[in-house]
C-alpha atoms as a PDB file:
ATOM      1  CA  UNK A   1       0.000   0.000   0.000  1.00  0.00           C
ATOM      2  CA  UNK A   2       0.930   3.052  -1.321  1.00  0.00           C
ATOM      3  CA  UNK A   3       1.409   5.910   1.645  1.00  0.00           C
ATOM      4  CA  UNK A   4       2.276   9.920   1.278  1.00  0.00           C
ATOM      5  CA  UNK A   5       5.944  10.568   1.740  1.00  0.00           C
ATOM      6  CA  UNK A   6       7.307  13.149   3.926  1.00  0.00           C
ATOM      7  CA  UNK A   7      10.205  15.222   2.838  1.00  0.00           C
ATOM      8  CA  UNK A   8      11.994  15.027   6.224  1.00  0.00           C
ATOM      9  CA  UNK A   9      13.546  12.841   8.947  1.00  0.00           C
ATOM     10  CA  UNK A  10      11.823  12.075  11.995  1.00  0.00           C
ATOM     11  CA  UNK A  11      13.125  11.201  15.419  1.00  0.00           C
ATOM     12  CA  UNK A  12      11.867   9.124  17.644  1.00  0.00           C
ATOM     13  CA  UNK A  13      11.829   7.577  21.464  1.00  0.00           C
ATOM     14  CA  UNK A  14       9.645   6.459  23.980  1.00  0.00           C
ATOM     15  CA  UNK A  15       8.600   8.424  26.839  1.00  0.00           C
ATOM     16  CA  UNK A  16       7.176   6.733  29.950  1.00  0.00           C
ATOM     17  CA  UNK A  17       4.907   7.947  32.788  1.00  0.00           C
ATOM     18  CA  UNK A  18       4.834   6.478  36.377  1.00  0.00           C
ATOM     19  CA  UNK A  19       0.679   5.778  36.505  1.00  0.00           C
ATOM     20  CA  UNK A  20      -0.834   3.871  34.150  1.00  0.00           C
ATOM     21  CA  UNK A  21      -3.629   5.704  32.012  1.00  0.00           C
ATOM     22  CA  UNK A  22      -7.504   4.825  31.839  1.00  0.00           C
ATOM     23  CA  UNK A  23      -7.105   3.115  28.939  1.00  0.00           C
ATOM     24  CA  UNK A  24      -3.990   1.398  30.125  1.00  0.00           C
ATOM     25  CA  UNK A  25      -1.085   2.821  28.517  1.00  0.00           C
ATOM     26  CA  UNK A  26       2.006   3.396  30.388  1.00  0.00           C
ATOM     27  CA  UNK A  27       4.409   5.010  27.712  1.00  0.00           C
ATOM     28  CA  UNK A  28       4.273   7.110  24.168  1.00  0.00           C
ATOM     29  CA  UNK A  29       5.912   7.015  21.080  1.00  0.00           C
ATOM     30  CA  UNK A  30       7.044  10.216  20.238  1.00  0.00           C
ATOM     31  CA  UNK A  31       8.197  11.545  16.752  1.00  0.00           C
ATOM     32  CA  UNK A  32       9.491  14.822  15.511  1.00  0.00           C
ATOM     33  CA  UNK A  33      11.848  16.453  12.780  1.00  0.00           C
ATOM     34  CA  UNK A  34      13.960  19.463  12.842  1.00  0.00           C
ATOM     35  CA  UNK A  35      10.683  22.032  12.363  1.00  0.00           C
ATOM     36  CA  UNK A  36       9.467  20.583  16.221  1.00  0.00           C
ATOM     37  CA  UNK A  37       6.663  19.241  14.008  1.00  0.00           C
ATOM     38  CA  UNK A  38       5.806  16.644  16.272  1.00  0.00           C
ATOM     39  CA  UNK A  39       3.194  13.480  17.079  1.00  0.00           C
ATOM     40  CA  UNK A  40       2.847  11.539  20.192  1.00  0.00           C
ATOM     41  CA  UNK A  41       1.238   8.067  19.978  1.00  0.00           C
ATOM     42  CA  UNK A  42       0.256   6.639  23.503  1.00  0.00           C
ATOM     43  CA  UNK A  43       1.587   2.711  24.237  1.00  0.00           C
ATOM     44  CA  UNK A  44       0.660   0.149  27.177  1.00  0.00           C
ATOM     45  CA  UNK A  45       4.043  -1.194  27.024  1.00  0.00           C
ATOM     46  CA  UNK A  46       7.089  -0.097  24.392  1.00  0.00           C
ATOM     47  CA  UNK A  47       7.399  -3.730  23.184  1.00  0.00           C
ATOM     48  CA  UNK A  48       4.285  -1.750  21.080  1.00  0.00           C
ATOM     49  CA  UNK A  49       6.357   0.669  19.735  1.00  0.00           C
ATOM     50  CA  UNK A  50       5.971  -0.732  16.416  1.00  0.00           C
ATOM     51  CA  UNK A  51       1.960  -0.474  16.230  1.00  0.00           C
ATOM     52  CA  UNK A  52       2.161   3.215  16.194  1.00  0.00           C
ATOM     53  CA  UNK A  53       4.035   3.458  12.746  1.00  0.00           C
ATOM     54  CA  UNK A  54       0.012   1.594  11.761  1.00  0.00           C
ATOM     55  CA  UNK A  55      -1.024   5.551  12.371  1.00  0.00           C
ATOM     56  CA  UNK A  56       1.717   7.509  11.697  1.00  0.00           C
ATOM     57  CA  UNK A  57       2.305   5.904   7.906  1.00  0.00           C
ATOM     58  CA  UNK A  58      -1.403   6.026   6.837  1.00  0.00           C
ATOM     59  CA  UNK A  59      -2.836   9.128   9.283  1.00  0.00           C
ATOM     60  CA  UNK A  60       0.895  11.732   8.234  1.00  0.00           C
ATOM     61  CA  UNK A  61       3.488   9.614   5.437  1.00  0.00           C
ATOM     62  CA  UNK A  62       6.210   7.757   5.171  1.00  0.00           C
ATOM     63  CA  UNK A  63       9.618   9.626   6.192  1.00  0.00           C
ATOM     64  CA  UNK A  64      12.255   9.470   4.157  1.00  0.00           C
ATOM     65  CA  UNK A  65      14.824   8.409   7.574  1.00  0.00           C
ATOM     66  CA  UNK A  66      13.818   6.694  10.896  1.00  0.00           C
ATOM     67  CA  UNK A  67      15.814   8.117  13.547  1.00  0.00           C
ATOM     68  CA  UNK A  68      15.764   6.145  16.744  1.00  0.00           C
ATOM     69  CA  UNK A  69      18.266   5.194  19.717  1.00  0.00           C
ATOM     70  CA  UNK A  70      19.475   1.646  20.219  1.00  0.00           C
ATOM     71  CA  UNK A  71      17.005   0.565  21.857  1.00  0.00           C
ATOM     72  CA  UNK A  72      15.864  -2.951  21.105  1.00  0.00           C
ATOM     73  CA  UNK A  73      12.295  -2.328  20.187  1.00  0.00           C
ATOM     74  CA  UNK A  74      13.088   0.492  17.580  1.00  0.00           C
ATOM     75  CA  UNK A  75      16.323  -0.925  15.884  1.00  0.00           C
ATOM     76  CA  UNK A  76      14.635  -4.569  14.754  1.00  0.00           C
ATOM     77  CA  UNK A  77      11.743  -6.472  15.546  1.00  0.00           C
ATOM     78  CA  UNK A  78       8.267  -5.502  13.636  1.00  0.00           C
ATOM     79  CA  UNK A  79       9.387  -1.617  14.155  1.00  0.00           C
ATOM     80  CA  UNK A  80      11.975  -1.552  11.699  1.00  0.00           C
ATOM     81  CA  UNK A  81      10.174  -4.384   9.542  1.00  0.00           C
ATOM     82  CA  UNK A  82       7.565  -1.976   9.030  1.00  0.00           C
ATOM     83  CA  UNK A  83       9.662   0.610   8.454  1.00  0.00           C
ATOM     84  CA  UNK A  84      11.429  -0.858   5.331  1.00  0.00           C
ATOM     85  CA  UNK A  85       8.230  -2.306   4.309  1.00  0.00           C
ATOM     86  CA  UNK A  86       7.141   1.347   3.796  1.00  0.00           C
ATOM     87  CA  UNK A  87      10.478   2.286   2.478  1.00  0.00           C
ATOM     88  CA  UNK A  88      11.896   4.380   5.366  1.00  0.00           C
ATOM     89  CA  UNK A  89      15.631   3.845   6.088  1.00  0.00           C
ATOM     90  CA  UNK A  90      16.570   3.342   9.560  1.00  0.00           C
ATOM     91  CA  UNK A  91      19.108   5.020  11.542  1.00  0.00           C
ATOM     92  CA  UNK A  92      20.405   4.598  15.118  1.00  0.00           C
ATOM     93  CA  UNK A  93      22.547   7.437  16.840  1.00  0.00           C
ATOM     94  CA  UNK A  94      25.345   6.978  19.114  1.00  0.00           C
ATOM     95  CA  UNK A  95      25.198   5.151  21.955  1.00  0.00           C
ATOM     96  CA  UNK A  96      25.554   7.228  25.102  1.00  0.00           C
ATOM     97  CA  UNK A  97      24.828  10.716  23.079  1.00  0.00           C
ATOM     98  CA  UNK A  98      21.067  11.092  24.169  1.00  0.00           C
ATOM     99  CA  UNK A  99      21.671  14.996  22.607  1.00  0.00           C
ATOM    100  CA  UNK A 100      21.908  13.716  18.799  1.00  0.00           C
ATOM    101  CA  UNK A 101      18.324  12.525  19.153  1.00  0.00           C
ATOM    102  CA  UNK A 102      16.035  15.526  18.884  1.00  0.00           C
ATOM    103  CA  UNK A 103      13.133  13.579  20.277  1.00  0.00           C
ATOM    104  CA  UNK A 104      14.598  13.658  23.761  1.00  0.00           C
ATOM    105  CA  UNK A 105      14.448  17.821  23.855  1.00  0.00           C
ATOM    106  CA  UNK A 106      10.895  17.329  22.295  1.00  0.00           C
ATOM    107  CA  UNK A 107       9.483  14.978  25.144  1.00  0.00           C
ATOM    108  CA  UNK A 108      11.031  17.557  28.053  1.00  0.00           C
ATOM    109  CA  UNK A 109       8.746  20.128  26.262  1.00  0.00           C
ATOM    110  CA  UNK A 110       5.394  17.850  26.160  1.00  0.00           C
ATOM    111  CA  UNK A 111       5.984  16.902  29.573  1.00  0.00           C
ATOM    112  CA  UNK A 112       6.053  20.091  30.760  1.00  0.00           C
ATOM    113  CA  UNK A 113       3.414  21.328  29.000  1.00  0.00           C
ATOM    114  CA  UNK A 114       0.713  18.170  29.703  1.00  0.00           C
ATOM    115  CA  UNK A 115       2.089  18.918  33.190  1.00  0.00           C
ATOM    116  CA  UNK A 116       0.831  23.130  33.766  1.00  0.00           C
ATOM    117  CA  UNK A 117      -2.238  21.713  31.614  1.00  0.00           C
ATOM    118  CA  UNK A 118      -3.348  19.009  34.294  1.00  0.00           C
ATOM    119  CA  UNK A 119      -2.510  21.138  37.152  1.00  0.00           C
ATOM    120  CA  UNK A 120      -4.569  24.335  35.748  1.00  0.00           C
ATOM    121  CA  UNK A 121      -7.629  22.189  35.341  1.00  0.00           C
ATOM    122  CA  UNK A 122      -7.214  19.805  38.122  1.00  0.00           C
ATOM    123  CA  UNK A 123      -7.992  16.427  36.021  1.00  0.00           C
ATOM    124  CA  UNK A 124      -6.963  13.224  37.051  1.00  0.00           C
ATOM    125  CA  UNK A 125      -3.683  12.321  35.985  1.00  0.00           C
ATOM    126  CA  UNK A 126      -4.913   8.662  34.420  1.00  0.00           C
ATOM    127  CA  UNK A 127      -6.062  11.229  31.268  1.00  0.00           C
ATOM    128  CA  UNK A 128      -1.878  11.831  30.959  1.00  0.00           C
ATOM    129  CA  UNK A 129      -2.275  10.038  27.656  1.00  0.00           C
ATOM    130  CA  UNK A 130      -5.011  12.133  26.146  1.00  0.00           C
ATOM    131  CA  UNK A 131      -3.519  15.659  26.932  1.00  0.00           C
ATOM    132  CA  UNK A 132       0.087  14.682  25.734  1.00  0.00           C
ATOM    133  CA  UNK A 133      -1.511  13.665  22.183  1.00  0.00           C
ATOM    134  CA  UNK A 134      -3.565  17.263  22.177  1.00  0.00           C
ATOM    135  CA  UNK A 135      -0.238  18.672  23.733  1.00  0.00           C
ATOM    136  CA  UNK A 136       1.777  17.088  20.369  1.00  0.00           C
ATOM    137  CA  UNK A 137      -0.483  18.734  18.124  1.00  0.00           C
ATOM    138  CA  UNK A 138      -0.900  22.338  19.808  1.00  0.00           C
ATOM    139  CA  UNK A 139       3.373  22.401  19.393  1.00  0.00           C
ATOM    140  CA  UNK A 140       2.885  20.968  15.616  1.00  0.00           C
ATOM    141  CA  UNK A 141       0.536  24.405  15.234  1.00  0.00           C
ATOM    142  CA  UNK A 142       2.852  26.542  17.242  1.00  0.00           C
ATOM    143  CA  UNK A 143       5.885  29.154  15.546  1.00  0.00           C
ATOM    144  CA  UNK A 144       8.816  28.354  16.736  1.00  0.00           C
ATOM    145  CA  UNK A 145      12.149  30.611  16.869  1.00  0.00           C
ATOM    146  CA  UNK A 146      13.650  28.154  14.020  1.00  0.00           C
ATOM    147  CA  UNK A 147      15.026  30.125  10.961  1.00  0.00           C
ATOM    148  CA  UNK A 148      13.960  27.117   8.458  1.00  0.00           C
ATOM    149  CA  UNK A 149       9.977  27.935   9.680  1.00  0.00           C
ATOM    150  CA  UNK A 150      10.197  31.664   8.254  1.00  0.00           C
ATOM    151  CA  UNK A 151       7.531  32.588  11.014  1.00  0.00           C
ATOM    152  CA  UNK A 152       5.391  30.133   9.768  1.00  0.00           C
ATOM    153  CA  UNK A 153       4.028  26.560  12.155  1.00  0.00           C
ATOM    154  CA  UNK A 154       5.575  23.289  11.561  1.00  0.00           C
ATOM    155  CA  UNK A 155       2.114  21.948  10.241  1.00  0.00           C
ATOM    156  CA  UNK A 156       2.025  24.518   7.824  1.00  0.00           C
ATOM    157  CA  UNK A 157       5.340  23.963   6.233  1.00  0.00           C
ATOM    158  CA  UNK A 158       4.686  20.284   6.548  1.00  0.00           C
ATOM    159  CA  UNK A 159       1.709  20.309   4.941  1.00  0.00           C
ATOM    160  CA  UNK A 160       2.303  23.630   2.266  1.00  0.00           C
ATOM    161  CA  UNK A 161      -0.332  24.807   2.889  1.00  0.00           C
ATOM    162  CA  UNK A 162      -1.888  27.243   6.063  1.00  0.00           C
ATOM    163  CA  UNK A 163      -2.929  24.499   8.907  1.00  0.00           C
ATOM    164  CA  UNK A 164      -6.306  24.551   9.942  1.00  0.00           C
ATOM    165  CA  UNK A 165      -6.117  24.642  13.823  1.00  0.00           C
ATOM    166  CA  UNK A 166     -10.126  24.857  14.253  1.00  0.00           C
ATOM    167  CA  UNK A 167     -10.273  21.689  16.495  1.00  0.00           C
ATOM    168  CA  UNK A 168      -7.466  22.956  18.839  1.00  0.00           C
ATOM    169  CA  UNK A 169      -8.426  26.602  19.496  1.00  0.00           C
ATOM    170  CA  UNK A 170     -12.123  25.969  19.862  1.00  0.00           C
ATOM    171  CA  UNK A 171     -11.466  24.934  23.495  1.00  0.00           C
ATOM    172  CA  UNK A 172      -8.924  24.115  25.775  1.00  0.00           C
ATOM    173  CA  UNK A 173      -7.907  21.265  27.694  1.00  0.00           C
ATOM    174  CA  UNK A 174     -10.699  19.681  30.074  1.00  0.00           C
ATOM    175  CA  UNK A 175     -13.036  23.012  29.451  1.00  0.00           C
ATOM    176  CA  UNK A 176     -16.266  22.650  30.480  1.00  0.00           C
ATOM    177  CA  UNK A 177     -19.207  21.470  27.766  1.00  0.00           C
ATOM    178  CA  UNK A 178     -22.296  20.509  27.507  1.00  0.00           C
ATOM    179  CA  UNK A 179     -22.832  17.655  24.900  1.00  0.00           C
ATOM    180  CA  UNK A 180     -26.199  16.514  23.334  1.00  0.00           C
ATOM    181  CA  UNK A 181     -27.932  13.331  24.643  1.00  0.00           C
ATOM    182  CA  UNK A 182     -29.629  11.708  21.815  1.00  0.00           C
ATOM    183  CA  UNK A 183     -30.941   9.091  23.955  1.00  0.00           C
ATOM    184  CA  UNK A 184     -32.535  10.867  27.202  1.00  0.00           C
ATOM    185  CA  UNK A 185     -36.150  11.414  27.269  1.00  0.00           C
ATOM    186  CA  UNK A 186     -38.516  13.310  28.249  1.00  0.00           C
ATOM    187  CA  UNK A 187     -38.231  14.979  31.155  1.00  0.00           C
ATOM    188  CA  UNK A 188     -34.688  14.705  31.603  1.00  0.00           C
ATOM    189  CA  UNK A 189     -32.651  17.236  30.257  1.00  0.00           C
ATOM    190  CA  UNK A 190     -30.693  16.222  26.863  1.00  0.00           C
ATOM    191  CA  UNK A 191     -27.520  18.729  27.729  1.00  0.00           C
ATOM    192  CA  UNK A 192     -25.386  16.548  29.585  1.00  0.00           C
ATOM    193  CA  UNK A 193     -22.335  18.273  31.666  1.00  0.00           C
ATOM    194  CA  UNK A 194     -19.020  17.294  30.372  1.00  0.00           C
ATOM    195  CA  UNK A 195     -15.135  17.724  30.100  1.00  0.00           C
ATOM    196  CA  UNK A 196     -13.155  18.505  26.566  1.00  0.00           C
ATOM    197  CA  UNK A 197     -10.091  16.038  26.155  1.00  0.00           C
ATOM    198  CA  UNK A 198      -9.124  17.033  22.580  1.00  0.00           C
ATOM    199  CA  UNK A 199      -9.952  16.268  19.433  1.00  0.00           C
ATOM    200  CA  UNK A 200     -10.987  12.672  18.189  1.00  0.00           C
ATOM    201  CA  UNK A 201      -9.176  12.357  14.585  1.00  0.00           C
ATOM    202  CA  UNK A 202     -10.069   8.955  13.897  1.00  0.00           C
ATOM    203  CA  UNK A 203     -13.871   9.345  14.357  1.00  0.00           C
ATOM    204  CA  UNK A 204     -16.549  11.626  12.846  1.00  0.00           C
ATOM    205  CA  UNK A 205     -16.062  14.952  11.164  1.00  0.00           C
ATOM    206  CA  UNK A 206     -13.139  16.871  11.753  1.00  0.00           C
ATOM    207  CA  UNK A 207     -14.731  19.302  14.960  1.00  0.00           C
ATOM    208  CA  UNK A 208     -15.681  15.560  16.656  1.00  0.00           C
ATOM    209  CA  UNK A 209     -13.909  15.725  19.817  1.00  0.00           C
ATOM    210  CA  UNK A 210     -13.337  13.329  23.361  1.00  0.00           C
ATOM    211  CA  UNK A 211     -15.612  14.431  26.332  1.00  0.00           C
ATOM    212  CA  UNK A 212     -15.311  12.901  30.086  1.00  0.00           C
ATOM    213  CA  UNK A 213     -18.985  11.563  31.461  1.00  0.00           C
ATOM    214  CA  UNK A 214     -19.140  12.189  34.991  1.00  0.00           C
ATOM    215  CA  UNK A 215     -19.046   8.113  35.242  1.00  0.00           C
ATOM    216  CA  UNK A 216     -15.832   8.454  34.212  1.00  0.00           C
ATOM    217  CA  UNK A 217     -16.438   7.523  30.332  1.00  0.00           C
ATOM    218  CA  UNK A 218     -15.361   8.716  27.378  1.00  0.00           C
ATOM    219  CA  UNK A 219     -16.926   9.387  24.476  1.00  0.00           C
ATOM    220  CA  UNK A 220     -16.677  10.953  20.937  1.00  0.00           C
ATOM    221  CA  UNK A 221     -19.218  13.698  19.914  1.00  0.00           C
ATOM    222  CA  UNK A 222     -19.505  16.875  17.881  1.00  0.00           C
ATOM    223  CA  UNK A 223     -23.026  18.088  19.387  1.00  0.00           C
ATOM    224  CA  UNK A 224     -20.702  20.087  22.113  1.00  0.00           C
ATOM    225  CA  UNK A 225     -20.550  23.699  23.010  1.00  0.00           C
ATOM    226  CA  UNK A 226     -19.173  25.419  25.887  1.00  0.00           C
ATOM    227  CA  UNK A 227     -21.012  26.877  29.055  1.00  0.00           C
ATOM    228  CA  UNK A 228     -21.883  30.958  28.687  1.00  0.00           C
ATOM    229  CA  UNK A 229     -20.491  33.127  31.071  1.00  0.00           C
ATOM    230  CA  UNK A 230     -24.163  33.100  32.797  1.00  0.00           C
ATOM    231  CA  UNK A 231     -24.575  29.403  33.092  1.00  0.00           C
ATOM    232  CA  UNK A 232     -20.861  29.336  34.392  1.00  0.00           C
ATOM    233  CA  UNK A 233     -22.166  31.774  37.551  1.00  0.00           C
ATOM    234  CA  UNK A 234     -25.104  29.645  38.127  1.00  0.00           C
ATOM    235  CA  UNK A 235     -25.431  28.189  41.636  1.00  0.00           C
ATOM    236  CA  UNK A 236     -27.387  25.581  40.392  1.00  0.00           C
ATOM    237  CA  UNK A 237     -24.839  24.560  37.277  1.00  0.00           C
ATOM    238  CA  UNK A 238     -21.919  25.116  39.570  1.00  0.00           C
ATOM    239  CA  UNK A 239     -23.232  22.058  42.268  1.00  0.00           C
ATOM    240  CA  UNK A 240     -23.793  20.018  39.025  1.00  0.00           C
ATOM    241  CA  UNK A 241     -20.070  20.728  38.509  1.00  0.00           C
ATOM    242  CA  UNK A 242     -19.073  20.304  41.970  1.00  0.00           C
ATOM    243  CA  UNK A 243     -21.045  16.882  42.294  1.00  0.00           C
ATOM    244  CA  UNK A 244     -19.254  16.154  38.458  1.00  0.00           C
ATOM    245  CA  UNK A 245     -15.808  16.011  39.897  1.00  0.00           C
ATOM    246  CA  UNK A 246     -16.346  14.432  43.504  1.00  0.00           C
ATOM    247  CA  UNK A 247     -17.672  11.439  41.213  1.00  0.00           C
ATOM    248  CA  UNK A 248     -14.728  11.878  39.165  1.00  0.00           C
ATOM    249  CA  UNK A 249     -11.933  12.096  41.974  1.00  0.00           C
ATOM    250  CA  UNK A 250     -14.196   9.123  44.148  1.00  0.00           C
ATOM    251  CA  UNK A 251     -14.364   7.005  40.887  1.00  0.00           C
ATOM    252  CA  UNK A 252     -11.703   4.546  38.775  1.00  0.00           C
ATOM    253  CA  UNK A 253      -9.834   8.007  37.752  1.00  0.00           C
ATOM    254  CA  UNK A 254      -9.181   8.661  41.187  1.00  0.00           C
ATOM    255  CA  UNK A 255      -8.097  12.180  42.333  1.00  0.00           C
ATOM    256  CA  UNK A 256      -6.648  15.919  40.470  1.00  0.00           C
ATOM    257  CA  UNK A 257      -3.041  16.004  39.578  1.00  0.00           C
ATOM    258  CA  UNK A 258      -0.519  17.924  41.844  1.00  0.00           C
ATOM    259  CA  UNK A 259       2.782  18.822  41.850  1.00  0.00           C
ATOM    260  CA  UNK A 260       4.050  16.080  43.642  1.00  0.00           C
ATOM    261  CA  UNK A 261       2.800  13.724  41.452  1.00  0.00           C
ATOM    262  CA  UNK A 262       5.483  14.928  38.968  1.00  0.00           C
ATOM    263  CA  UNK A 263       8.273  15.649  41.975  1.00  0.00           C
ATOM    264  CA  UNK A 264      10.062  12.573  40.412  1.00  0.00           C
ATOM    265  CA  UNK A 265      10.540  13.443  36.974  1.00  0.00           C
ATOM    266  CA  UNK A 266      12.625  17.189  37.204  1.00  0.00           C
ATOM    267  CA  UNK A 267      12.191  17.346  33.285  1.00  0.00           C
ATOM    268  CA  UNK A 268       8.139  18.041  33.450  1.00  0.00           C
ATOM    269  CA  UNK A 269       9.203  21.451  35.787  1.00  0.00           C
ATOM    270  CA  UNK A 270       9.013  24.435  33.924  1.00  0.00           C
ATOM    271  CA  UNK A 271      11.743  26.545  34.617  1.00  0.00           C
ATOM    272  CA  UNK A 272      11.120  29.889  35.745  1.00  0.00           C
ATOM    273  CA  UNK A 273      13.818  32.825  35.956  1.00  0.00           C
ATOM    274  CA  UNK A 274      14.376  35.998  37.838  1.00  0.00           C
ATOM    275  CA  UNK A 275      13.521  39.339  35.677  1.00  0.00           C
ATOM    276  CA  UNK A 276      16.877  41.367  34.678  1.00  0.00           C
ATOM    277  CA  UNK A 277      16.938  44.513  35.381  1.00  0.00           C
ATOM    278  CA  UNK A 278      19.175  47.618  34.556  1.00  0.00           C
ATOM    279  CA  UNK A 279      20.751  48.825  37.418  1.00  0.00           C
ATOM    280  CA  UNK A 280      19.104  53.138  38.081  1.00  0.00           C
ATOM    281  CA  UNK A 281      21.728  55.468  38.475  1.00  0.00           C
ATOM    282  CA  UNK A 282      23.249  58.060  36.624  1.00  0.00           C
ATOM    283  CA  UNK A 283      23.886  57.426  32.910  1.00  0.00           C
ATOM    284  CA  UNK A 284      27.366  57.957  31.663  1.00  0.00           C
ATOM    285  CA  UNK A 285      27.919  61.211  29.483  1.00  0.00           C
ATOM    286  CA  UNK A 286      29.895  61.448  26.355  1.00  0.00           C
ATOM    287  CA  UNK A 287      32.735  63.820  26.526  1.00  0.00           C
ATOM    288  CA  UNK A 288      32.215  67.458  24.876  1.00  0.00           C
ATOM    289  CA  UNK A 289      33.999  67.430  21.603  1.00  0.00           C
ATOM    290  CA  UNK A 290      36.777  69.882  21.613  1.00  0.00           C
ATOM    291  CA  UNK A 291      35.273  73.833  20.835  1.00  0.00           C
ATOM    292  CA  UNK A 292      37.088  74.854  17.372  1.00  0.00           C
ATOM    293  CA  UNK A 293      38.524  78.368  17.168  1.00  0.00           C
END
């Protein structure tokens, strides 16, 4: 099967999280190329590694170079059967040089960004592996201070043509929603309360998105809009909230994220620095030039 080819080299490794997700996964695939353009692919184990090149290939193209460390499960097995299958040529880096592999910079950054997006919101941190994969694409759609993007996104140049980031501006990570029920009835209500957990690409039209039941399911809908500024000062719509997340927290998600939850991995920390400041005092004067009689 014939699949689009990208003009670039990708880089890839496996990142890992300490809990295990709702739907199980414990690690991601992670690729990227010199533009950050970038794609993370959660994994329950990274013996797996190889079934995320079954989306990559058909969902973005075949690169022309695989760039991978030596690890077992990327360097033969299925991952690099597949990959000359599709006509991608495989390349390890040096051992012990973690800095030739772009993808390790790239997973710092997704890390730290899933991390200020779970502790903003509060969600549990079993939905790790749905806000790294909207986290992948946000950076895919963001400029970057790289000379080669010419102010433009990654997806754009990737693509050649202006990205359409519709799905990821409409709302943010875990924003409150209300979805329609098609199979309530009369007299409940048919807007059901729920949470936004990115966009689904693999089902319905392009705006089709996840949303978090209160019963801690997920499902895939693009009947969703976001709560009004009015609705969101209701007393009566901010219990229904309330009573939302003590179900979530006291259910199989368990509780909100915090920051020691990600105490033992220092790369999720976003750094933060002092302001610089010009020291106030007088301002040195040029001399007077010389008076010419």
């Amino acid at each position: 099967m014939r699949y689009r080819r990208l003009n670039t080299a990708l880089y890839t490794d496996t990142m890992f999280a300490s809990t295990t997700s709702r739907r199980g996964n414990t690690c991601a695939q992670i690729y990227v190329n010199d533009l950050e353009w970038c794609r993370a692919y959660p994994l329950k184990s990274k013996g797996d590694a190889h079934t995320s090149l079954d989306l990559l290939f058909p969902e973005e193209g075949v690169p022309n170079t695989m760039i991978s460390d030596d690890a077992p499960e990327l360097h033969a097995g299925e991952f690099r059967r597949k990959c000359r299958q599709a006509g991608c040529y495989c390349k390890e880096t040096e051992p012990y040089s973690p800095w030739s592999n772009r993808a390790e910079g790239t997973i710092r950054e997704l890390k730290r960004a899933t991390r200020r997006a779970m502790l903003k919101t509060q969600s549990p941190k079993r939905l790790w592996d749905y806000c790294i994969e909207l986290q992948a694409k946000i950076r895919s759609n963001t400029a970057h201070d790289i000379p080669t993007l010419g102010g433009q996104t990654p997806e754009t140049v990737m693509d050649g043509e202006t990205a359409d980031i519709s799905e990821l501006c409409e709302y943010d990570w875990f924003q409150w929603l209300y979805y329609r029920d098609t199979e309530s009835s009369f007299p409940e209500d048919s807007k059901v309360l729920v949470r936004y957990m990115g966009p689904a690409k693999s089902v319905g039209p392009k705006m089709c998105c996840h949303v978090l039941k209160s019963n801690g399911y997920v499902l895939q809908r693009s009947t969703v809009g976001p709560l009004i500024p009015a609705e969101m000062a209701n007393p009566d719509v901010q219990k229904a909230m309330s009573d939302f997340m003590t179900t979530i927290y006291n259910g199989p998600l368990g509780p909100s994220s915090t920051n020691t939850d990600f105490d033992s991995d220092p790369d999720s920390a976003t750094p933060s620095y002092q302001p610089s400041w010009d020291a106030i005092g007088a301002e040195p004067m040029m001399s007077e030039p010389d008076t010419l009689t």
